[in-house]
Protein backbone atom coordinates (compact mmCIF):
# COMPACT_ATOMS: atom_id res chain seq x y z
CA UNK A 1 -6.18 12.67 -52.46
CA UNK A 2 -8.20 14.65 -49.77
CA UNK A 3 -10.97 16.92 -51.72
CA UNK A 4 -13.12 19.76 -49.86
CA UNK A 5 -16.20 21.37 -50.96
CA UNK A 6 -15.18 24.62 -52.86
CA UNK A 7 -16.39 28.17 -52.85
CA UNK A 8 -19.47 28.78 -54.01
CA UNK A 9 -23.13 30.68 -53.88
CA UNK A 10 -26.56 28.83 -53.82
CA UNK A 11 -30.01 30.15 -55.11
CA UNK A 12 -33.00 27.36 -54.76
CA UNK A 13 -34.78 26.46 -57.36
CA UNK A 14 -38.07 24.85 -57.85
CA UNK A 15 -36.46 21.26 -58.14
CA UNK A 16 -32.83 21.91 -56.86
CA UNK A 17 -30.03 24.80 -56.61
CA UNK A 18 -28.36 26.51 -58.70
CA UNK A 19 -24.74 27.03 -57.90
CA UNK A 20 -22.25 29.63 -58.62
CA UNK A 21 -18.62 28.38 -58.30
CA UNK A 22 -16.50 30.78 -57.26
CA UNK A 23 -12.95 29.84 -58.56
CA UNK A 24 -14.48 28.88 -62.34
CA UNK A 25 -17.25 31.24 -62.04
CA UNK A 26 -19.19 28.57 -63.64
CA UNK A 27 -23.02 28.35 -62.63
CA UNK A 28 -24.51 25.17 -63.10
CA UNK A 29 -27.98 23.81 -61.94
CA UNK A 30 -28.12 20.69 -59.64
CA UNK A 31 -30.65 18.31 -58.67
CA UNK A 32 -30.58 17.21 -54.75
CA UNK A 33 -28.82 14.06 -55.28
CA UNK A 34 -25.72 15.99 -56.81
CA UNK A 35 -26.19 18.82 -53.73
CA UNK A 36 -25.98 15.59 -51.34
CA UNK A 37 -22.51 15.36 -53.01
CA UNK A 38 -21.35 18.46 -52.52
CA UNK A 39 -22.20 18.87 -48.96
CA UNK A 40 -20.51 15.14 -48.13
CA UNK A 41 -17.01 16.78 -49.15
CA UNK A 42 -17.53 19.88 -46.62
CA UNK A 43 -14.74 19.73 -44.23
CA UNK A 44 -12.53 17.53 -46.64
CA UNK A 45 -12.39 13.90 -47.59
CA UNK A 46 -10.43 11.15 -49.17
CA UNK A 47 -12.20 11.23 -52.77
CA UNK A 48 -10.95 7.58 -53.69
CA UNK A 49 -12.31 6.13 -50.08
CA UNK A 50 -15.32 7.76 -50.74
CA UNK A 51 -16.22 6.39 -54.73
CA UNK A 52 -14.90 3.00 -53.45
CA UNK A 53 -14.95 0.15 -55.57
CA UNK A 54 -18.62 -1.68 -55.28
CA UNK A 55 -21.39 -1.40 -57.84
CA UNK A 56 -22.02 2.31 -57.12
CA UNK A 57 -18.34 3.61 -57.83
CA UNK A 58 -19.22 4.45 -61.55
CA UNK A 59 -22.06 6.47 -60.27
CA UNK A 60 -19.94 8.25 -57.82
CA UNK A 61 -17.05 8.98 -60.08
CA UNK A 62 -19.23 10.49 -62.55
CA UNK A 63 -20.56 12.49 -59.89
CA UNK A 64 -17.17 13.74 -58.47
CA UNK A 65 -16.03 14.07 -62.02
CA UNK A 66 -19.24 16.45 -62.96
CA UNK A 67 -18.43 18.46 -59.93
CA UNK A 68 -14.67 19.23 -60.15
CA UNK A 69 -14.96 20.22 -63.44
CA UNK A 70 -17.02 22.95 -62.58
CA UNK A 71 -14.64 24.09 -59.84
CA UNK A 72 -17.24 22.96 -56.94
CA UNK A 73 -14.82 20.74 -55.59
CA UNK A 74 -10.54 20.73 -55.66
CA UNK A 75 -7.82 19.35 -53.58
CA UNK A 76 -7.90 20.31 -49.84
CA UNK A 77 -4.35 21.92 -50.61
CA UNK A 78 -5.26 24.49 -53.28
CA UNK A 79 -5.03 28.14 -53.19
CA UNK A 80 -5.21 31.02 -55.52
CA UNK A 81 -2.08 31.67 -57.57
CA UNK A 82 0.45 34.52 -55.33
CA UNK A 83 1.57 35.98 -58.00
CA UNK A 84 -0.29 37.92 -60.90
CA UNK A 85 -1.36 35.71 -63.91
CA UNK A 86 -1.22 38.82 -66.88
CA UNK A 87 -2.27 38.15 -70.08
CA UNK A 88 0.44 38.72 -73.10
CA UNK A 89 1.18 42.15 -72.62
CA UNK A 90 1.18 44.57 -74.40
CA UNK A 91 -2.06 43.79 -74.22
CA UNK A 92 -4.08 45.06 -77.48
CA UNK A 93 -6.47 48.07 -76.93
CA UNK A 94 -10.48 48.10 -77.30
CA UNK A 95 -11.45 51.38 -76.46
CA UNK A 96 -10.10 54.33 -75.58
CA UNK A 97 -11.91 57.45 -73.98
CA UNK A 98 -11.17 61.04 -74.66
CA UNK A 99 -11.50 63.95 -72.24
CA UNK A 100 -12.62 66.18 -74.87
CA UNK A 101 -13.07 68.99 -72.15
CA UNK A 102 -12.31 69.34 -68.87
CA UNK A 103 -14.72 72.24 -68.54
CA UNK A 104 -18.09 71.79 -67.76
CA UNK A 105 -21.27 74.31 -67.75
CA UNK A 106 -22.82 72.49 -64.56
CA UNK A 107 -21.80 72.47 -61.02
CA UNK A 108 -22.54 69.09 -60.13
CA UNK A 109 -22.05 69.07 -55.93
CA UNK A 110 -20.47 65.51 -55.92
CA UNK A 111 -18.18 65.64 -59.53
CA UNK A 112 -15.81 63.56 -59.15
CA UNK A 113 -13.79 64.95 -62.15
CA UNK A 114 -13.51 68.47 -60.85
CA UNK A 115 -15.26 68.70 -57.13
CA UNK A 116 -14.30 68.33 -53.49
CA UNK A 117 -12.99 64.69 -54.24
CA UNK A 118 -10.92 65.05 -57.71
CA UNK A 119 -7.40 63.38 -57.70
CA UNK A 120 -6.50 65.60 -60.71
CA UNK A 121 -3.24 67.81 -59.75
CA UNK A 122 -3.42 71.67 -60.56
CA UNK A 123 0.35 71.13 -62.11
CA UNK A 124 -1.22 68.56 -64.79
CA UNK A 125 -4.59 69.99 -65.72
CA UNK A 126 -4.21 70.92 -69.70
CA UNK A 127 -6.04 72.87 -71.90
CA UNK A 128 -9.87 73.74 -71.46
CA UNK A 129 -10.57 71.98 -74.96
CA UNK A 130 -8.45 69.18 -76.78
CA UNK A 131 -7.69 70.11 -80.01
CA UNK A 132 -8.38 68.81 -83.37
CA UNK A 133 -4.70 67.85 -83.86
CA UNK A 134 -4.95 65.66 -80.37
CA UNK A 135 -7.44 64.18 -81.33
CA UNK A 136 -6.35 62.54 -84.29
CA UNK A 137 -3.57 61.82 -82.02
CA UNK A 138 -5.65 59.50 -79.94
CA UNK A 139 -7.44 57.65 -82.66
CA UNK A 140 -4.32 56.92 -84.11
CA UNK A 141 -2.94 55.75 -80.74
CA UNK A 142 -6.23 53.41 -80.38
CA UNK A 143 -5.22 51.63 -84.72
CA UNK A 144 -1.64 51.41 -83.83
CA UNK A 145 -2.19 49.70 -80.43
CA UNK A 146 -4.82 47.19 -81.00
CA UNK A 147 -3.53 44.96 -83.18
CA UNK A 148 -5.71 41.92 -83.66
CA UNK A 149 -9.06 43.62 -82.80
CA UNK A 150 -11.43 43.69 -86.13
CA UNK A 151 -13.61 46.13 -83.60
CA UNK A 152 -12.78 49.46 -81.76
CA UNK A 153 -14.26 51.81 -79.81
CA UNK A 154 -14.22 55.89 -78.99
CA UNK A 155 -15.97 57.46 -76.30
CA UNK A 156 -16.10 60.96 -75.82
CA UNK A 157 -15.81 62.28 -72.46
CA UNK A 158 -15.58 65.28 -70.28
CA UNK A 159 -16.21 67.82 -68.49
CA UNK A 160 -19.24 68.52 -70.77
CA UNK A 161 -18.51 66.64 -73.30
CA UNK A 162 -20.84 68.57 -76.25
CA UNK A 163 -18.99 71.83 -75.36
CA UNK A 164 -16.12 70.45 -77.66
CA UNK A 165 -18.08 69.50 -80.14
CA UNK A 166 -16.91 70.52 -83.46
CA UNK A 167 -14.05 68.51 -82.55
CA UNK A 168 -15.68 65.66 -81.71
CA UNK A 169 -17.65 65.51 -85.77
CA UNK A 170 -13.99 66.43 -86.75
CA UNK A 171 -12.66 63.11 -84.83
CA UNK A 172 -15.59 61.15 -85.77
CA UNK A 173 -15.04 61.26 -89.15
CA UNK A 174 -10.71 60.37 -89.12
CA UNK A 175 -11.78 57.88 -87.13
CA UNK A 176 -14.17 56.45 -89.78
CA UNK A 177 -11.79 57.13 -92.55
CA UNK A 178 -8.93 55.09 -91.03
CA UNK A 179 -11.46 52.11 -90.32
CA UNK A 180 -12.58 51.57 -94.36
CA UNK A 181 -8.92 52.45 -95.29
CA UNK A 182 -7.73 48.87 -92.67
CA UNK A 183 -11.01 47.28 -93.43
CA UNK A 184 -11.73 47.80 -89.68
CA UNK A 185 -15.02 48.92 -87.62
CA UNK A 186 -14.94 51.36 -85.48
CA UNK A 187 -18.37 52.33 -83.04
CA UNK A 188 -18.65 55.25 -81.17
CA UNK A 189 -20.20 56.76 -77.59
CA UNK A 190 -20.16 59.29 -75.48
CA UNK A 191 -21.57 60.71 -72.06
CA UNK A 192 -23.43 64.28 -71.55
CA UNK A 193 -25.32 65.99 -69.36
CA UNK A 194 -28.25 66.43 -72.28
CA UNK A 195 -28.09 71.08 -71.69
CA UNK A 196 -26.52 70.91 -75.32
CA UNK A 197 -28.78 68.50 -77.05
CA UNK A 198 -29.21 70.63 -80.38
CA UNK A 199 -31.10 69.37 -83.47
CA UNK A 200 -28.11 69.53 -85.04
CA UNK A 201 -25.61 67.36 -82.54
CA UNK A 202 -28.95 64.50 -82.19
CA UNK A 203 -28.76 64.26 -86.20
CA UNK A 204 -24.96 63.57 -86.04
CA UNK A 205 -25.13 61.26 -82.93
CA UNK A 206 -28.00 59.14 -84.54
CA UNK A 207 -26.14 58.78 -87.93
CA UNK A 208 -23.34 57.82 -86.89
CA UNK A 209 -24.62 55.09 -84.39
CA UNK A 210 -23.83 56.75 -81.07
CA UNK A 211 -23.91 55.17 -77.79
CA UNK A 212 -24.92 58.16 -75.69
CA UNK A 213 -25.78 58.12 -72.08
CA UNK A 214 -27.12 61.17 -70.49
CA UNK A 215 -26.03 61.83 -66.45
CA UNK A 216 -29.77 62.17 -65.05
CA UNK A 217 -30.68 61.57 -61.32
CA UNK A 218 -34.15 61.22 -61.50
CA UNK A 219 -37.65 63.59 -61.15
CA UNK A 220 -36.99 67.16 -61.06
CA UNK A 221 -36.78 67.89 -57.20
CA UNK A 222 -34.15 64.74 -56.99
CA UNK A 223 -31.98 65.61 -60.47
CA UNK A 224 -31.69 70.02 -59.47
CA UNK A 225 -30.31 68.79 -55.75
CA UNK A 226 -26.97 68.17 -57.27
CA UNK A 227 -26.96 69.18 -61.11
CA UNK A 228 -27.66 72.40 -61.30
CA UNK A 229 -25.43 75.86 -62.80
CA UNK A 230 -23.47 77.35 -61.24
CA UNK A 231 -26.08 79.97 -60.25
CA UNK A 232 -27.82 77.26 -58.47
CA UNK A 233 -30.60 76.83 -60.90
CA UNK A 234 -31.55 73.06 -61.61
CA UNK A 235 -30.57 71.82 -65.67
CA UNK A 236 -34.05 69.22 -65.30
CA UNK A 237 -36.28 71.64 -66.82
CA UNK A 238 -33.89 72.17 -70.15
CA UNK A 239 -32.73 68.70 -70.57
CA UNK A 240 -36.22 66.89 -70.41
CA UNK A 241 -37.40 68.25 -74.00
CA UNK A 242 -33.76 67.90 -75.57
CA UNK A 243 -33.86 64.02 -74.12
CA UNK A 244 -36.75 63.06 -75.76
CA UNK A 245 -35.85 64.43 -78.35
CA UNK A 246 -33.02 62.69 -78.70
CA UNK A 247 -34.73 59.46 -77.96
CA UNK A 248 -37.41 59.53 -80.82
CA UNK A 249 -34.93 60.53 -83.25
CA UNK A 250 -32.43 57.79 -82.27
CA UNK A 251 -35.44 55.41 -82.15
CA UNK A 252 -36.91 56.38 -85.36
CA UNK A 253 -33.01 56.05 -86.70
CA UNK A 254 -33.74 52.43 -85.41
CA UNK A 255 -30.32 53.35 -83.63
CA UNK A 256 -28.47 51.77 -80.11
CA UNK A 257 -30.14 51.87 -76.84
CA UNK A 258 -29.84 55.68 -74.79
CA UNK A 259 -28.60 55.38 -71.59
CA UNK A 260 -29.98 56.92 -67.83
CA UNK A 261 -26.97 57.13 -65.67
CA UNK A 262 -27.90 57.99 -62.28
CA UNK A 263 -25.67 58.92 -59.47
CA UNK A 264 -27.05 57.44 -56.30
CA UNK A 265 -26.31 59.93 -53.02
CA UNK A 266 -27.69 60.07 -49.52
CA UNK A 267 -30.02 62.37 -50.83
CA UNK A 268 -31.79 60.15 -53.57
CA UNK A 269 -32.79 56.53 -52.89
CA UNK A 270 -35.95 55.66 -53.79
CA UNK A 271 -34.42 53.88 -57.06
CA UNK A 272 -38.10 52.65 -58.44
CA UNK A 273 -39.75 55.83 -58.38
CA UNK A 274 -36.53 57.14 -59.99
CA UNK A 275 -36.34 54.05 -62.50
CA UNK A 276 -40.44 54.75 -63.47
CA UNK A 277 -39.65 58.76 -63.86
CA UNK A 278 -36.79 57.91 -66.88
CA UNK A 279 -38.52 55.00 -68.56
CA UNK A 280 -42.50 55.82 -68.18
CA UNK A 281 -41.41 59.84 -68.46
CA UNK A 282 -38.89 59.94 -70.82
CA UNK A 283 -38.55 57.01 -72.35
CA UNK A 284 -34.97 55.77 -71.73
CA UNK A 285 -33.97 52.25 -72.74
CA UNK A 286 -31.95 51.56 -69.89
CA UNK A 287 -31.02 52.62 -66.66
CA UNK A 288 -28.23 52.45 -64.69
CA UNK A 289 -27.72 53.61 -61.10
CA UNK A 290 -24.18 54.16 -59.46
CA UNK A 291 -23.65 55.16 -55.89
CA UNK A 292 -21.79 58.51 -55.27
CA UNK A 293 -17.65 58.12 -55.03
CA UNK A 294 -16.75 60.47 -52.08
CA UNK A 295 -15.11 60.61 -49.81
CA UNK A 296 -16.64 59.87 -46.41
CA UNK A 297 -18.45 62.56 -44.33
CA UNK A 298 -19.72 64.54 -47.26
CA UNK A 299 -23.24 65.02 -46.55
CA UNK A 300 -24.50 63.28 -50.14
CA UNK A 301 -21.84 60.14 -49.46
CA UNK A 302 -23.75 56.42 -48.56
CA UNK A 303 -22.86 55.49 -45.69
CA UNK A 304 -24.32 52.24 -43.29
CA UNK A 305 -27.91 52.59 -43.75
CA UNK A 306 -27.62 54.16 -47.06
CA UNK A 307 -26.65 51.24 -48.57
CA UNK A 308 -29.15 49.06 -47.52
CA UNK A 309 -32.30 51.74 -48.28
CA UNK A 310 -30.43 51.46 -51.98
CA UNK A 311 -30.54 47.10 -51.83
CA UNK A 312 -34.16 47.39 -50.74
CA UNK A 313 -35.09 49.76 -54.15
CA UNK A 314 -32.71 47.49 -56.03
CA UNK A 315 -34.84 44.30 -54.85
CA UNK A 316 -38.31 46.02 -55.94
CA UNK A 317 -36.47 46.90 -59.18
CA UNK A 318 -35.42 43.12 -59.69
CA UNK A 319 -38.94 41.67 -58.90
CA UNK A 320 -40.07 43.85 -62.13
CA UNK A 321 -37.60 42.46 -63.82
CA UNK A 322 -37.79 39.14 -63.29
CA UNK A 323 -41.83 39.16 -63.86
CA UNK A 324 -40.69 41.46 -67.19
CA UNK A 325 -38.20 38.69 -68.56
CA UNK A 326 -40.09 35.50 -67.21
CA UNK A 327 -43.16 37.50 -69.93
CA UNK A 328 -40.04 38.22 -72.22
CA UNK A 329 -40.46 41.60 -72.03
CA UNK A 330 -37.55 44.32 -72.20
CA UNK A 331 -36.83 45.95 -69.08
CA UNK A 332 -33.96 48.96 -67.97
CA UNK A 333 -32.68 48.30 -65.08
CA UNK A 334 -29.29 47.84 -66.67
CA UNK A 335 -27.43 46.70 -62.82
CA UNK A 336 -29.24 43.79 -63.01
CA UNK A 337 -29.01 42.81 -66.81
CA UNK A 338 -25.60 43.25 -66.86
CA UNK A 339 -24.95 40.73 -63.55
CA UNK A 340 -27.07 38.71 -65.38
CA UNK A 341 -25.18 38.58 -68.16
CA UNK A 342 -22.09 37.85 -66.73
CA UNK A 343 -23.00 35.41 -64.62
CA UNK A 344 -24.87 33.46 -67.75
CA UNK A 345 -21.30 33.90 -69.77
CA UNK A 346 -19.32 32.83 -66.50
CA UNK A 347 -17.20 35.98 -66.52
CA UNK A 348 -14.17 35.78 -63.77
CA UNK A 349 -12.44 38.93 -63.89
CA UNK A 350 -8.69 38.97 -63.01
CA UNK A 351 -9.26 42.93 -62.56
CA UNK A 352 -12.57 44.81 -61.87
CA UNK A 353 -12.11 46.87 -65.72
CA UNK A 354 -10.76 47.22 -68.63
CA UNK A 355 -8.97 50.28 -67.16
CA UNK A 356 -5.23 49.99 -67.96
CA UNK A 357 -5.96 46.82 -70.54
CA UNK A 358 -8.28 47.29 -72.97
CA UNK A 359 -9.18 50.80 -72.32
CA UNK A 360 -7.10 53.70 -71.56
CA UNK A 361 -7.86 57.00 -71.40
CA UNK A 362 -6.80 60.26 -73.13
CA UNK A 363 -6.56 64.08 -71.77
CA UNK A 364 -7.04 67.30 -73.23
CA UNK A 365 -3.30 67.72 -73.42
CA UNK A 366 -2.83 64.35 -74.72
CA UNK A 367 -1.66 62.27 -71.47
CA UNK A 368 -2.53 58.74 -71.53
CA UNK A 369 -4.00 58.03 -68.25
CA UNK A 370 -5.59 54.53 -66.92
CA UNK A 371 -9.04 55.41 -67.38
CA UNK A 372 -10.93 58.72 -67.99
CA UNK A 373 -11.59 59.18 -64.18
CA UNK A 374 -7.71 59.24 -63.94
CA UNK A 375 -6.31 61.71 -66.43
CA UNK A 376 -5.05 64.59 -65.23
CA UNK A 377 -4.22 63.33 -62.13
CA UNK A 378 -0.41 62.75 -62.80
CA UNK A 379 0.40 59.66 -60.75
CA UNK A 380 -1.70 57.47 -62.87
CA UNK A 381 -0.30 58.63 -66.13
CA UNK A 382 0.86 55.83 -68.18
CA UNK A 383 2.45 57.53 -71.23
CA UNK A 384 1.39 60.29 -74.12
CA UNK A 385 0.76 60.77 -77.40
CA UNK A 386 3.94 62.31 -78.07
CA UNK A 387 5.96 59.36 -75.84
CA UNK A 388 3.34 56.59 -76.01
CA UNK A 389 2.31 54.29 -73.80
CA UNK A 390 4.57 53.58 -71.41
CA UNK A 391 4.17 49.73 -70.62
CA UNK A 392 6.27 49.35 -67.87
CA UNK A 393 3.45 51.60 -65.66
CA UNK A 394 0.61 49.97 -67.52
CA UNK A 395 2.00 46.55 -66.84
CA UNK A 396 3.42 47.82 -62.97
CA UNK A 397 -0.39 49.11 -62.53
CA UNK A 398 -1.99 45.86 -63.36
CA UNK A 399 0.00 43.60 -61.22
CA UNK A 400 -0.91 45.87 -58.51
CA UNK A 401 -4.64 45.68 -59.27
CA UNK A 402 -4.45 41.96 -59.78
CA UNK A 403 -7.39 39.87 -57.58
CA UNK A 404 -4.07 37.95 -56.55
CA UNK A 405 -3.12 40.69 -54.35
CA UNK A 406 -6.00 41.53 -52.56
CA UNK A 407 -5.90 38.83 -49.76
CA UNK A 408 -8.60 40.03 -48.49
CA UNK A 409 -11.15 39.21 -51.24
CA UNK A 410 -9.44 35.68 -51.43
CA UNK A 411 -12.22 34.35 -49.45
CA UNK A 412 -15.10 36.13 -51.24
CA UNK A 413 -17.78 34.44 -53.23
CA UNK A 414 -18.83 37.70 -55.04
CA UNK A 415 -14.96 38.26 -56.76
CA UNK A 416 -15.43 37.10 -59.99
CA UNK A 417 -17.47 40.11 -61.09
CA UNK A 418 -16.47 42.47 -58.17
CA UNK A 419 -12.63 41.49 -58.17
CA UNK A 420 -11.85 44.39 -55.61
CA UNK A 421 -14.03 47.07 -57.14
CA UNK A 422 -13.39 50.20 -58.71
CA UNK A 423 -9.91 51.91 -59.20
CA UNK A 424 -11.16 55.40 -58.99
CA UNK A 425 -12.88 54.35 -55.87
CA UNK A 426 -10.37 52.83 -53.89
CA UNK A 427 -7.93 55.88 -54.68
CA UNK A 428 -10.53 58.93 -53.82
CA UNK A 429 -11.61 56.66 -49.97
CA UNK A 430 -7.85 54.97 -49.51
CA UNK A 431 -5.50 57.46 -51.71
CA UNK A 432 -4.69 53.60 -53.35
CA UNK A 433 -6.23 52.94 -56.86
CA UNK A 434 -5.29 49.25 -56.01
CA UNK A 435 -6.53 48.54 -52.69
CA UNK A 436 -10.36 46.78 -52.48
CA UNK A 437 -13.91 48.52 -51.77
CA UNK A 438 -13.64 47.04 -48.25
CA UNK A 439 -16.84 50.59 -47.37
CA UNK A 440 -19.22 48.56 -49.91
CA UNK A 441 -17.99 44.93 -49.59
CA UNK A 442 -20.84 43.68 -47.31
CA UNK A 443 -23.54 45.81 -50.21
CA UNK A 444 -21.68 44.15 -53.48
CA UNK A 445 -22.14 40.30 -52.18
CA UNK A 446 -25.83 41.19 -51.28
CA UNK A 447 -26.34 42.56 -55.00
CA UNK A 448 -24.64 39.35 -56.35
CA UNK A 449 -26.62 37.12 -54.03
CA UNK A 450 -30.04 39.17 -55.31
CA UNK A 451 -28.51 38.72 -58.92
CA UNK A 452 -28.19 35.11 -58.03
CA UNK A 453 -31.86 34.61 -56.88
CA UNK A 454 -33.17 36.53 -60.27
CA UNK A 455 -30.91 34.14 -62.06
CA UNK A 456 -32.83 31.32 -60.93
CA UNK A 457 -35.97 32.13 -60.77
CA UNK A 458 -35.70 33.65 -64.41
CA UNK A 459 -34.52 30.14 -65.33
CA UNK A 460 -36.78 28.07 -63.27
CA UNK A 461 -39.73 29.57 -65.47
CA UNK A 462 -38.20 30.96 -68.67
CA UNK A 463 -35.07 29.99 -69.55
CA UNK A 464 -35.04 30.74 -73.01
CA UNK A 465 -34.72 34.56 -71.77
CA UNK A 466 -31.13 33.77 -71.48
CA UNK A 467 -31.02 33.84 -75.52
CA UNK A 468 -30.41 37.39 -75.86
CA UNK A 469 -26.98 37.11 -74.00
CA UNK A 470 -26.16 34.36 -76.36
CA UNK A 471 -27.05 36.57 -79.46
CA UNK A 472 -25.27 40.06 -78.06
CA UNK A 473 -22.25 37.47 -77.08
């Protein structure tokens, strides 16, 4: 049978590559002689002719063996499945995320929830606060529909999320209640923009093991461009104390890492300098950047350039990590960790999320939506708390969103951790939650091939780093 060379990406290494298979997502180190095999099948070749049957067939059966089990060789012939492979549906649920609010006491220029580019419909927007009763609603939903799961997850959500607040200590504790009644965990996070940081919501969130991250975008001048009230003064100079705060309470509570989520627009790129401000200033344990989702022409979108000014930071950010984890030493630039991570596990996604399989999403009024970036916006509903979740759109949705479907990533190295890219931002550029991130393709396989590089050169001089993904597996 004729056998090619397979998709794949390369990083050298100090004594050979190491190779990321695209179709297994495997990533396995090779030594030249085995490289000298893969580059004799480019192009396609009889794979019997070529092992033959002198002395060095064993050898070269072995060899062809090692490689097509990792998926770095296959028949000429094969192609990617044309139809969507779904896992047994329903599919049980993880997490689910409630939009506690949809009000918010910032006017954020570029939110997505409730600005210029929001795909919520006026006809479907609920009630400024969920309610106690809705709550419960949800955390029921999230027992009854993940069957199977030992673990769950809430995360609270907004708006501002600590505006509904009483709700959310309410919710908290039915959730807990309900877990030691099933013998079940249940963990907890949720997302603010820090202006409501009391003494008393930082004691709840660090006894009760809160994942929090906290939208910042950086030193003062770069955070009040875009996140300011609505009177136009910036939030930076009230949410500094209340953050660290927060931080050496949690830490002293010897509780889970706080978050720096950073929105990334035209307007603030100089990623290290924003990086050094929340871990060297404040003290966050991670950071994690994410370009602006707007439309195109807004004057904060990325756009050409943009994007490339953001890989450069991104780079500098990666060289401190590498020298950080090569010295074992933590570092936050959670973009990076979390490629790492998934290319150490060999994660191949079949859809970019969770959104629509293990996660769902919850409005104020109770409609079930795909993800919290979609509720509200009517189209995407997939159900309620009073109907339930309808699985004919769940299951219609994912098919859609399938990396089967989107011929044009068929031929991409990056698509077993991109697979398309983000719902949200396909529908907000395309007005198609299911279509690819064909604006950022050429940026996403430059980030893989960086998260490539650090891959190897992490391993070439410390692999044991690679540990902590084992432990957190």
């Amino acid at each position: 049978m004729k056998y090619t060379t397979a998709q794949h990406r390369r990083a050298e290494g100090r004594a050979g590559s190491y190779v990321w298979a695209t179709r297994s997502a495997a990533i396995a180190f090779l030594d030249p002689d085995a490289v000298a095999v893969l580059d004799e099948f480019t192009g396609g070749r009889d794979a019997e002719a070529w092992m033959g049957a002198d002395e060095a067939s064993k050898e070269r059966r072995q060899s062809f063996d090692a490689l097509a089990a990792l998926g770095l060789l296959e028949p000429a012939e094969f192609a990617l499945p044309l139809t969507p492979d779904l896992p047994a549906m329903p599919f049980p649920l993880g997490t689910l995320v409630l939009n506690v609010t949809n009000k918010c006491n910032l006017s954020c220029t570029y939110c997505y929830e409730y600005g210029e580019d929001r795909i919520a419909t006026p006809d479907s927007k609920g009630p400024a606060l969920m309610s106690a009763e809705t709550a419960r609603g949800s955390v029921d939903l999230l027992f009854n529909n993940s069957a199977g799961r030992r673990n769950v997850s809430l995360t609270f959500f907004g708006g501002e999320t600590l505006l509904n607040f009483p709700v959310i200590r309410e919710t908290v504790e039915y959730a807990e209640t309900r877990a030691r009644a099933e013998g079940r965990r249940v963990s907890f996070a949720l997302t603010t923009n820090a202006t409501l940081l009391s003494e008393e919501v930082i004691t709840f969130l660090t006894q009760h093991h809160f994942g929090v991250n906290i939208s910042i975008d950086g030193p003062r001048e770069t955070h009040d461009a875009h996140r300011a009230f609505a009177s136009g003064k910036g939030s930076h100079a009230m949410i500094v104390p209340k953050i660290r705060a927060l931080i050496e309470a949690n830490r002293a509570a010897k509780g889970r890492p706080i978050g720096a989520r950073v929105t990334v627009t035209a307007h603030s790129q100089d990623v290290r300098g924003i990086h050094d401000h929340l871990v060297n200033e404040l003290g966050f344990d991670s950071v994690g950047f994410a370009p602006v989702t707007s439309a195109p022409g807004r004057d904060y979108a990325l756009s050409g350039e943009n994007y490339w000014t953001l890989l450069r930071g991104f780079s500098e950010l990666a060289d401190d990590f590498v020298a950080a984890a090569i010295a074992n030493r933590h570092h936050a630039f959670s973009n990076l960790n979390d490629v790492l991570r998934e290319l150490h596990h060999g994660v191949n996604k079949a859809h970019p999320c969770g959104a629509g399989l293990g996660l769902l999403g919850v409005s104020t009024a109770g409609e079930i939506g795909l993800c919290h970036r979609f509720v509200e916006s009517g189209r995407h509903e997939v159900g309620s708390l009073s109907r339930g979740i309808d699985e004919d759109r769940r299951k219609a949705f994912l098919e859609a969103g399938h990396i089967s479907t989107k011929v044009v990533c068929h031929t991409c190295f990056a698509r077993p951790l991109c697979s398309g890219g983000c719902y949200h931002e396909a529908q907000v550029r395309y007005n198609d939650a299911s279509q690819p991130n064909l604006h950022s393709c050429e940026w996403i396989r430059a980030f893989m091939d960086l998260g490539l590089q650090s891959y190897a050169r992490i391993m070439d001089e410390n692999p044991a780093f690679f540990a902590r993904y084992e432990e957190s597996a």
